[in-house]
C-alpha atoms as a PDB file:
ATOM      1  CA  UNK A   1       1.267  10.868  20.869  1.00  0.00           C
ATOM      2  CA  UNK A   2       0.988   9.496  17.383  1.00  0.00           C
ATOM      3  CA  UNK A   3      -1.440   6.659  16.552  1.00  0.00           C
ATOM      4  CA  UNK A   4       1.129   4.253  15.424  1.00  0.00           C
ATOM      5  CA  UNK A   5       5.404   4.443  15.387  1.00  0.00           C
ATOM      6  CA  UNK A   6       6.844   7.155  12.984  1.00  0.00           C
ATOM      7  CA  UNK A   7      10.149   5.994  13.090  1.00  0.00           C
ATOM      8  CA  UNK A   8      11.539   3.213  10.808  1.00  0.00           C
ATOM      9  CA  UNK A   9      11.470  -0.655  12.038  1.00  0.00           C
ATOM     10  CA  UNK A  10      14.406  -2.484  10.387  1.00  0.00           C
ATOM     11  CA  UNK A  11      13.260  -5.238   8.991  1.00  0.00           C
ATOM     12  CA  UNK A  12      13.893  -8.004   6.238  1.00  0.00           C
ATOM     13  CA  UNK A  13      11.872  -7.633   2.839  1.00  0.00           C
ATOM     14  CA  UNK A  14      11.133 -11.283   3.394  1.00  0.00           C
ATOM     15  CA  UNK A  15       8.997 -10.088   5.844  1.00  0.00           C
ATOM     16  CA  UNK A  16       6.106  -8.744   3.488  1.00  0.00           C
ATOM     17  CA  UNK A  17       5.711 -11.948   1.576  1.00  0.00           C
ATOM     18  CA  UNK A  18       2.374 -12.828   3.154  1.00  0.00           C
ATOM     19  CA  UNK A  19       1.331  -9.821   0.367  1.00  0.00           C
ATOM     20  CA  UNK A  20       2.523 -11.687  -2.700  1.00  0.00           C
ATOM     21  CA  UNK A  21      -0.148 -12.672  -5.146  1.00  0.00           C
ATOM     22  CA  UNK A  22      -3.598 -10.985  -6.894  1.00  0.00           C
ATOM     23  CA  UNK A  23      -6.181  -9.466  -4.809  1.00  0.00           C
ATOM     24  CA  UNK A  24      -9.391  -8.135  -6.076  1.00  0.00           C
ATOM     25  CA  UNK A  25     -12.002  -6.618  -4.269  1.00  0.00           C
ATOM     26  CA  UNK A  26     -14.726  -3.906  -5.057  1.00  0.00           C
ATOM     27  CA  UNK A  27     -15.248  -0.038  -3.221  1.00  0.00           C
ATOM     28  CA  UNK A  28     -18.709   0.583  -3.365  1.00  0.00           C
ATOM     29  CA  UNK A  29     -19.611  -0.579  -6.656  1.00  0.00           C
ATOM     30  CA  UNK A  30     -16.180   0.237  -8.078  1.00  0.00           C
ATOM     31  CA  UNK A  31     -13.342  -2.701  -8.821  1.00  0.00           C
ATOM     32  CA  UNK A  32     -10.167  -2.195  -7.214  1.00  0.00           C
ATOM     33  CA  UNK A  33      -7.166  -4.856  -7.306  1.00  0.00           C
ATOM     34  CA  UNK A  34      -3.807  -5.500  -6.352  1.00  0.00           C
ATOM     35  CA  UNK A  35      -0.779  -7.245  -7.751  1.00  0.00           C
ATOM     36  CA  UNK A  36       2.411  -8.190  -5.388  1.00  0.00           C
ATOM     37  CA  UNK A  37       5.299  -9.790  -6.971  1.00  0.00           C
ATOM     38  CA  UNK A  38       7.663 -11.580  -4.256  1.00  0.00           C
ATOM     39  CA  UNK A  39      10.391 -10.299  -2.446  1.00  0.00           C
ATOM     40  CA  UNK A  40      13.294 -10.701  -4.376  1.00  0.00           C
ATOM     41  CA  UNK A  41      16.732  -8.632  -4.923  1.00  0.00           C
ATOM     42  CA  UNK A  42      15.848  -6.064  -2.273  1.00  0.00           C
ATOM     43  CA  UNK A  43      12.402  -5.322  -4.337  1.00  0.00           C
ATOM     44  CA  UNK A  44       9.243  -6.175  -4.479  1.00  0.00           C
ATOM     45  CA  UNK A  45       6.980  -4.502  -7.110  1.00  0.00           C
ATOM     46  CA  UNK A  46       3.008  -3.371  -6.621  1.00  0.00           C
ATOM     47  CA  UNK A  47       0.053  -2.451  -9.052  1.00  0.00           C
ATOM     48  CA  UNK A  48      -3.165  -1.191  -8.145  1.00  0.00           C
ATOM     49  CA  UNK A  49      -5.582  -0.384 -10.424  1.00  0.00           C
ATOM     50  CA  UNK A  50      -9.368   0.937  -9.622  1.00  0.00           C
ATOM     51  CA  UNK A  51     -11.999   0.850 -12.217  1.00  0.00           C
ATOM     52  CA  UNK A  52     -14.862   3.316 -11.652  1.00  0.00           C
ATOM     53  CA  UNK A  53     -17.992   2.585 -14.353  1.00  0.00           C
ATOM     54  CA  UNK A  54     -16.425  -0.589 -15.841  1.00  0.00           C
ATOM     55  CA  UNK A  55     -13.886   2.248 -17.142  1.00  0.00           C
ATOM     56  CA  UNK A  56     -10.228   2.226 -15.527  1.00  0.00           C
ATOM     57  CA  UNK A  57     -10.337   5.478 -13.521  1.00  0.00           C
ATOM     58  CA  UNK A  58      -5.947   5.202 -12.014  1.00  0.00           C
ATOM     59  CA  UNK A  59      -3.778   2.900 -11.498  1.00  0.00           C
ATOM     60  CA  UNK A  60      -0.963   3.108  -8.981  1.00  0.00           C
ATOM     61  CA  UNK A  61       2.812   1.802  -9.679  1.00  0.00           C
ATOM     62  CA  UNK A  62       3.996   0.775  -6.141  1.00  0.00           C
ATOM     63  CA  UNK A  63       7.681  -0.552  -5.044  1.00  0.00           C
ATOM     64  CA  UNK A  64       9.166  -1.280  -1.451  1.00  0.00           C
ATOM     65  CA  UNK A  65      12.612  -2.002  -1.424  1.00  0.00           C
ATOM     66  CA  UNK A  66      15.349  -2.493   0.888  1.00  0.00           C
ATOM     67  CA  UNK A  67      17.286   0.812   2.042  1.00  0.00           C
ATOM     68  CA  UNK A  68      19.755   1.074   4.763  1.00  0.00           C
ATOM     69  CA  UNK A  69      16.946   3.214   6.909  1.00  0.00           C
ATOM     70  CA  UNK A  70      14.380   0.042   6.294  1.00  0.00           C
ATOM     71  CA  UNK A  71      11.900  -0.873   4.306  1.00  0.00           C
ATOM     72  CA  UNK A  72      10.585   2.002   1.930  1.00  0.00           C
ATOM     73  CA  UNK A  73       7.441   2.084   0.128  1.00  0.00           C
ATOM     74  CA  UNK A  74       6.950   4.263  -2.729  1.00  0.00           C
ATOM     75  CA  UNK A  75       3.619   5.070  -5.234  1.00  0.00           C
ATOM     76  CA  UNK A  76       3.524   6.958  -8.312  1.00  0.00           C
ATOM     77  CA  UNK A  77      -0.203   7.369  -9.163  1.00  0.00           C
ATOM     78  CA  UNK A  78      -1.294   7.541 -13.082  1.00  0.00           C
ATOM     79  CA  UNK A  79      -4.661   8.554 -14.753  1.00  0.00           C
ATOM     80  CA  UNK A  80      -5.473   6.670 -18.138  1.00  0.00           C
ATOM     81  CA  UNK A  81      -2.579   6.624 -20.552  1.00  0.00           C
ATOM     82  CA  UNK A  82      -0.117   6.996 -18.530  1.00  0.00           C
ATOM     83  CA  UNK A  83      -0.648  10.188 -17.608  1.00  0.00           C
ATOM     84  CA  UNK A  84       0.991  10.850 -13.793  1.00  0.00           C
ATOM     85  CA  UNK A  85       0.200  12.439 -10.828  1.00  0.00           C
ATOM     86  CA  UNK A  86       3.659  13.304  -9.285  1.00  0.00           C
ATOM     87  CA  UNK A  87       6.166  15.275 -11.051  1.00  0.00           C
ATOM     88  CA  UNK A  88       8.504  12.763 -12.861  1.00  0.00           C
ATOM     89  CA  UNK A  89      11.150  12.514 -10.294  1.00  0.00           C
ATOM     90  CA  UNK A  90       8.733  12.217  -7.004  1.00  0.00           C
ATOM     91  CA  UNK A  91       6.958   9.684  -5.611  1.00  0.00           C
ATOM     92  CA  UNK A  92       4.698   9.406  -2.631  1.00  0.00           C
ATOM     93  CA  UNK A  93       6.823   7.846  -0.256  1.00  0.00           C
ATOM     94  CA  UNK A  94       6.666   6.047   3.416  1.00  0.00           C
ATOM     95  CA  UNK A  95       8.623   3.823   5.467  1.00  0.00           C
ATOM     96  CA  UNK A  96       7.617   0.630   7.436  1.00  0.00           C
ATOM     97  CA  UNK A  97       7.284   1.657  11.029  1.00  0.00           C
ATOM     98  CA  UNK A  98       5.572  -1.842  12.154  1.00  0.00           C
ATOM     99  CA  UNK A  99       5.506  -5.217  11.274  1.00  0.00           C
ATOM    100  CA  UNK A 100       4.289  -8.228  12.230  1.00  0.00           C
ATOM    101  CA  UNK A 101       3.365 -11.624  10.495  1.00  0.00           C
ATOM    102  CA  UNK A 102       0.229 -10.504   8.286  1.00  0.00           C
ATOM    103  CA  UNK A 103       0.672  -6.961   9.075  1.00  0.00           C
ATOM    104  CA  UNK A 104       2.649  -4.133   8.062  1.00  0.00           C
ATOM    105  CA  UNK A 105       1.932  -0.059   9.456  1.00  0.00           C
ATOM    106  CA  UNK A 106       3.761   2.546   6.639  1.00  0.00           C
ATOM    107  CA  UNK A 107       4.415   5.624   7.198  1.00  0.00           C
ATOM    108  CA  UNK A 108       4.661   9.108   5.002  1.00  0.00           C
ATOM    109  CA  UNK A 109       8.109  10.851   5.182  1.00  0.00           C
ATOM    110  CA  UNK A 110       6.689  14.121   4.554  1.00  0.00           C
ATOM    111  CA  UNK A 111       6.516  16.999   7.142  1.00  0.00           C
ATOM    112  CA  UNK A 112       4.601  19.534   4.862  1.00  0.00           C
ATOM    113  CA  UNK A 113       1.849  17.224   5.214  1.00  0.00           C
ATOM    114  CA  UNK A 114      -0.287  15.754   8.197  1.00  0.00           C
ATOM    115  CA  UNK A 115       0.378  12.616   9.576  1.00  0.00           C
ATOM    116  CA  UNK A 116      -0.707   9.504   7.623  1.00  0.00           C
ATOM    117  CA  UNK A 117      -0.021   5.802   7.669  1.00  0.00           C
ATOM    118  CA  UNK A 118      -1.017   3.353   5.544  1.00  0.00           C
ATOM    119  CA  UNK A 119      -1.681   0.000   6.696  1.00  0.00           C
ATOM    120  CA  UNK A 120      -1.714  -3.797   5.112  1.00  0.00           C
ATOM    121  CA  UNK A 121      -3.277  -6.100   6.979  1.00  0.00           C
ATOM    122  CA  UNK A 122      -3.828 -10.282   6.498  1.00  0.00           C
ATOM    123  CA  UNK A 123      -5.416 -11.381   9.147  1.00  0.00           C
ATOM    124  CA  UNK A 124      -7.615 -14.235   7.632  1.00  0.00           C
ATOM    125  CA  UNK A 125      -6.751 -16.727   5.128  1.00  0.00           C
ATOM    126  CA  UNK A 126      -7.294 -15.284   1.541  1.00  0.00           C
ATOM    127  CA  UNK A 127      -8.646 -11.612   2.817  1.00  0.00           C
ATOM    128  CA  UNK A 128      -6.365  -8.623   2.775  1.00  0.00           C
ATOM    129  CA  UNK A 129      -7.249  -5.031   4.018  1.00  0.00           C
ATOM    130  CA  UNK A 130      -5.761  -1.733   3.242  1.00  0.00           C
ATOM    131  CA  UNK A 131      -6.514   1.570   4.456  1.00  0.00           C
ATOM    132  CA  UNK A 132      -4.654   4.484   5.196  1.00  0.00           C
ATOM    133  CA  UNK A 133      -4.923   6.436   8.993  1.00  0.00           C
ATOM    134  CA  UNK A 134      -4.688   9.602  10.133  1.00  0.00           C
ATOM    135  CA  UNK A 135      -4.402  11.209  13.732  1.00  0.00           C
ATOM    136  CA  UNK A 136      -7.863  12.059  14.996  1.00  0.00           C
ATOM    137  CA  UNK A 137      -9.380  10.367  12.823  1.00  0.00           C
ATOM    138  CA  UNK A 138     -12.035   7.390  12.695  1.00  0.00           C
ATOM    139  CA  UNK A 139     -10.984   4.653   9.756  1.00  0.00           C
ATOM    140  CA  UNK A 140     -14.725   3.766   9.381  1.00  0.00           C
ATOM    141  CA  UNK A 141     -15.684   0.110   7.522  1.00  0.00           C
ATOM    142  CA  UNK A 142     -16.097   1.532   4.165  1.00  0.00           C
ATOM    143  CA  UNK A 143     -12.634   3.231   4.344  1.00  0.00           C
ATOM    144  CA  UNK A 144     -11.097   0.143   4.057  1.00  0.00           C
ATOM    145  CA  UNK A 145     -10.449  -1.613   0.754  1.00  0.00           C
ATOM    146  CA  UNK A 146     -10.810  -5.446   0.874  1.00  0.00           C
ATOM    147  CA  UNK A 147      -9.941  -7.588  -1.073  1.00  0.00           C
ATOM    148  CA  UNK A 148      -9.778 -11.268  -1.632  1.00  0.00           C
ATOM    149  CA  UNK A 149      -7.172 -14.041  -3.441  1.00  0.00           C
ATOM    150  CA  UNK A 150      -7.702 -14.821  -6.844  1.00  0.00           C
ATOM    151  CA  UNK A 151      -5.561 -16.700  -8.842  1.00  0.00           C
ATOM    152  CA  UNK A 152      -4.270 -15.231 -12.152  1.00  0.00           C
END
């Protein structure tokens, strides 16, 4: 039995906008933040960028929207300038499985891969944790990326 769900949770977009804001937070001694614009016309847009070195090392391009199968996340990953990860018409791409107020569990739609979720969670004021999870598998401290409010 799976660690989490694997099948889609309907759910309003509304329902993420505990994520809205900045977040920064370091990885070891690298600098890793996150941008979340409000829900708004069935979209809510994402940037992550990690800076290894005090030298950008990727930045991610993130969107969730509203589909009739639920709430779909999606990440296209870039090196400096631009230069992407996926081929131009893919994306990495997972659905919301489960959500609660200052929680959401994602999971990735695709079976040529292992199972993995990814999980948001806000579970103190200002302090937000991400980390991905995988069947089997221990998420230890230091997998998780924290980060904390700032304002822009």
């Amino acid at each position: 039995m799976p660690i989490y769900p694997t099948q889609a949770q309907q759910a309003s977009l509304e329902t993420l906008s505990w994520l809205t804001g900045a977040w920064r937070g370091h990885k070891g001694l690298d600098e890793i933040d996150e941008y979340w614009s409000y829900p708004a016309h069935g979209l809510m847009m994402g940037m992550f960028r990690w800076v290894r070195e005090e030298k950008p090392w990727f930045t991610e391009h993130i969107t969730i929207t509203q589909e009739p199968e639920g709430l779909i996340l999606r990440i296209k990953h870039f090196n400096p300038g631009l230069v992407g990860w996926e081929e131009k018409e893919e994306s990495v791409k997972f659905c919301a499985v489960e959500l609660e107020p200052g929680r959401a569990v994602f999971y990735r739609l695709n079976p040529d891969k292992p199972d993995l979720w990814m999980l948001y969670e806000h579970l103190e004021p200002g302090l937000l944790h991400s980390y991905f999870a995988q069947e089997g598998k221990e998420v230890a401290p230091e997998d998780k990326f924290v980060y904390r409010r700032f304002s822009l």
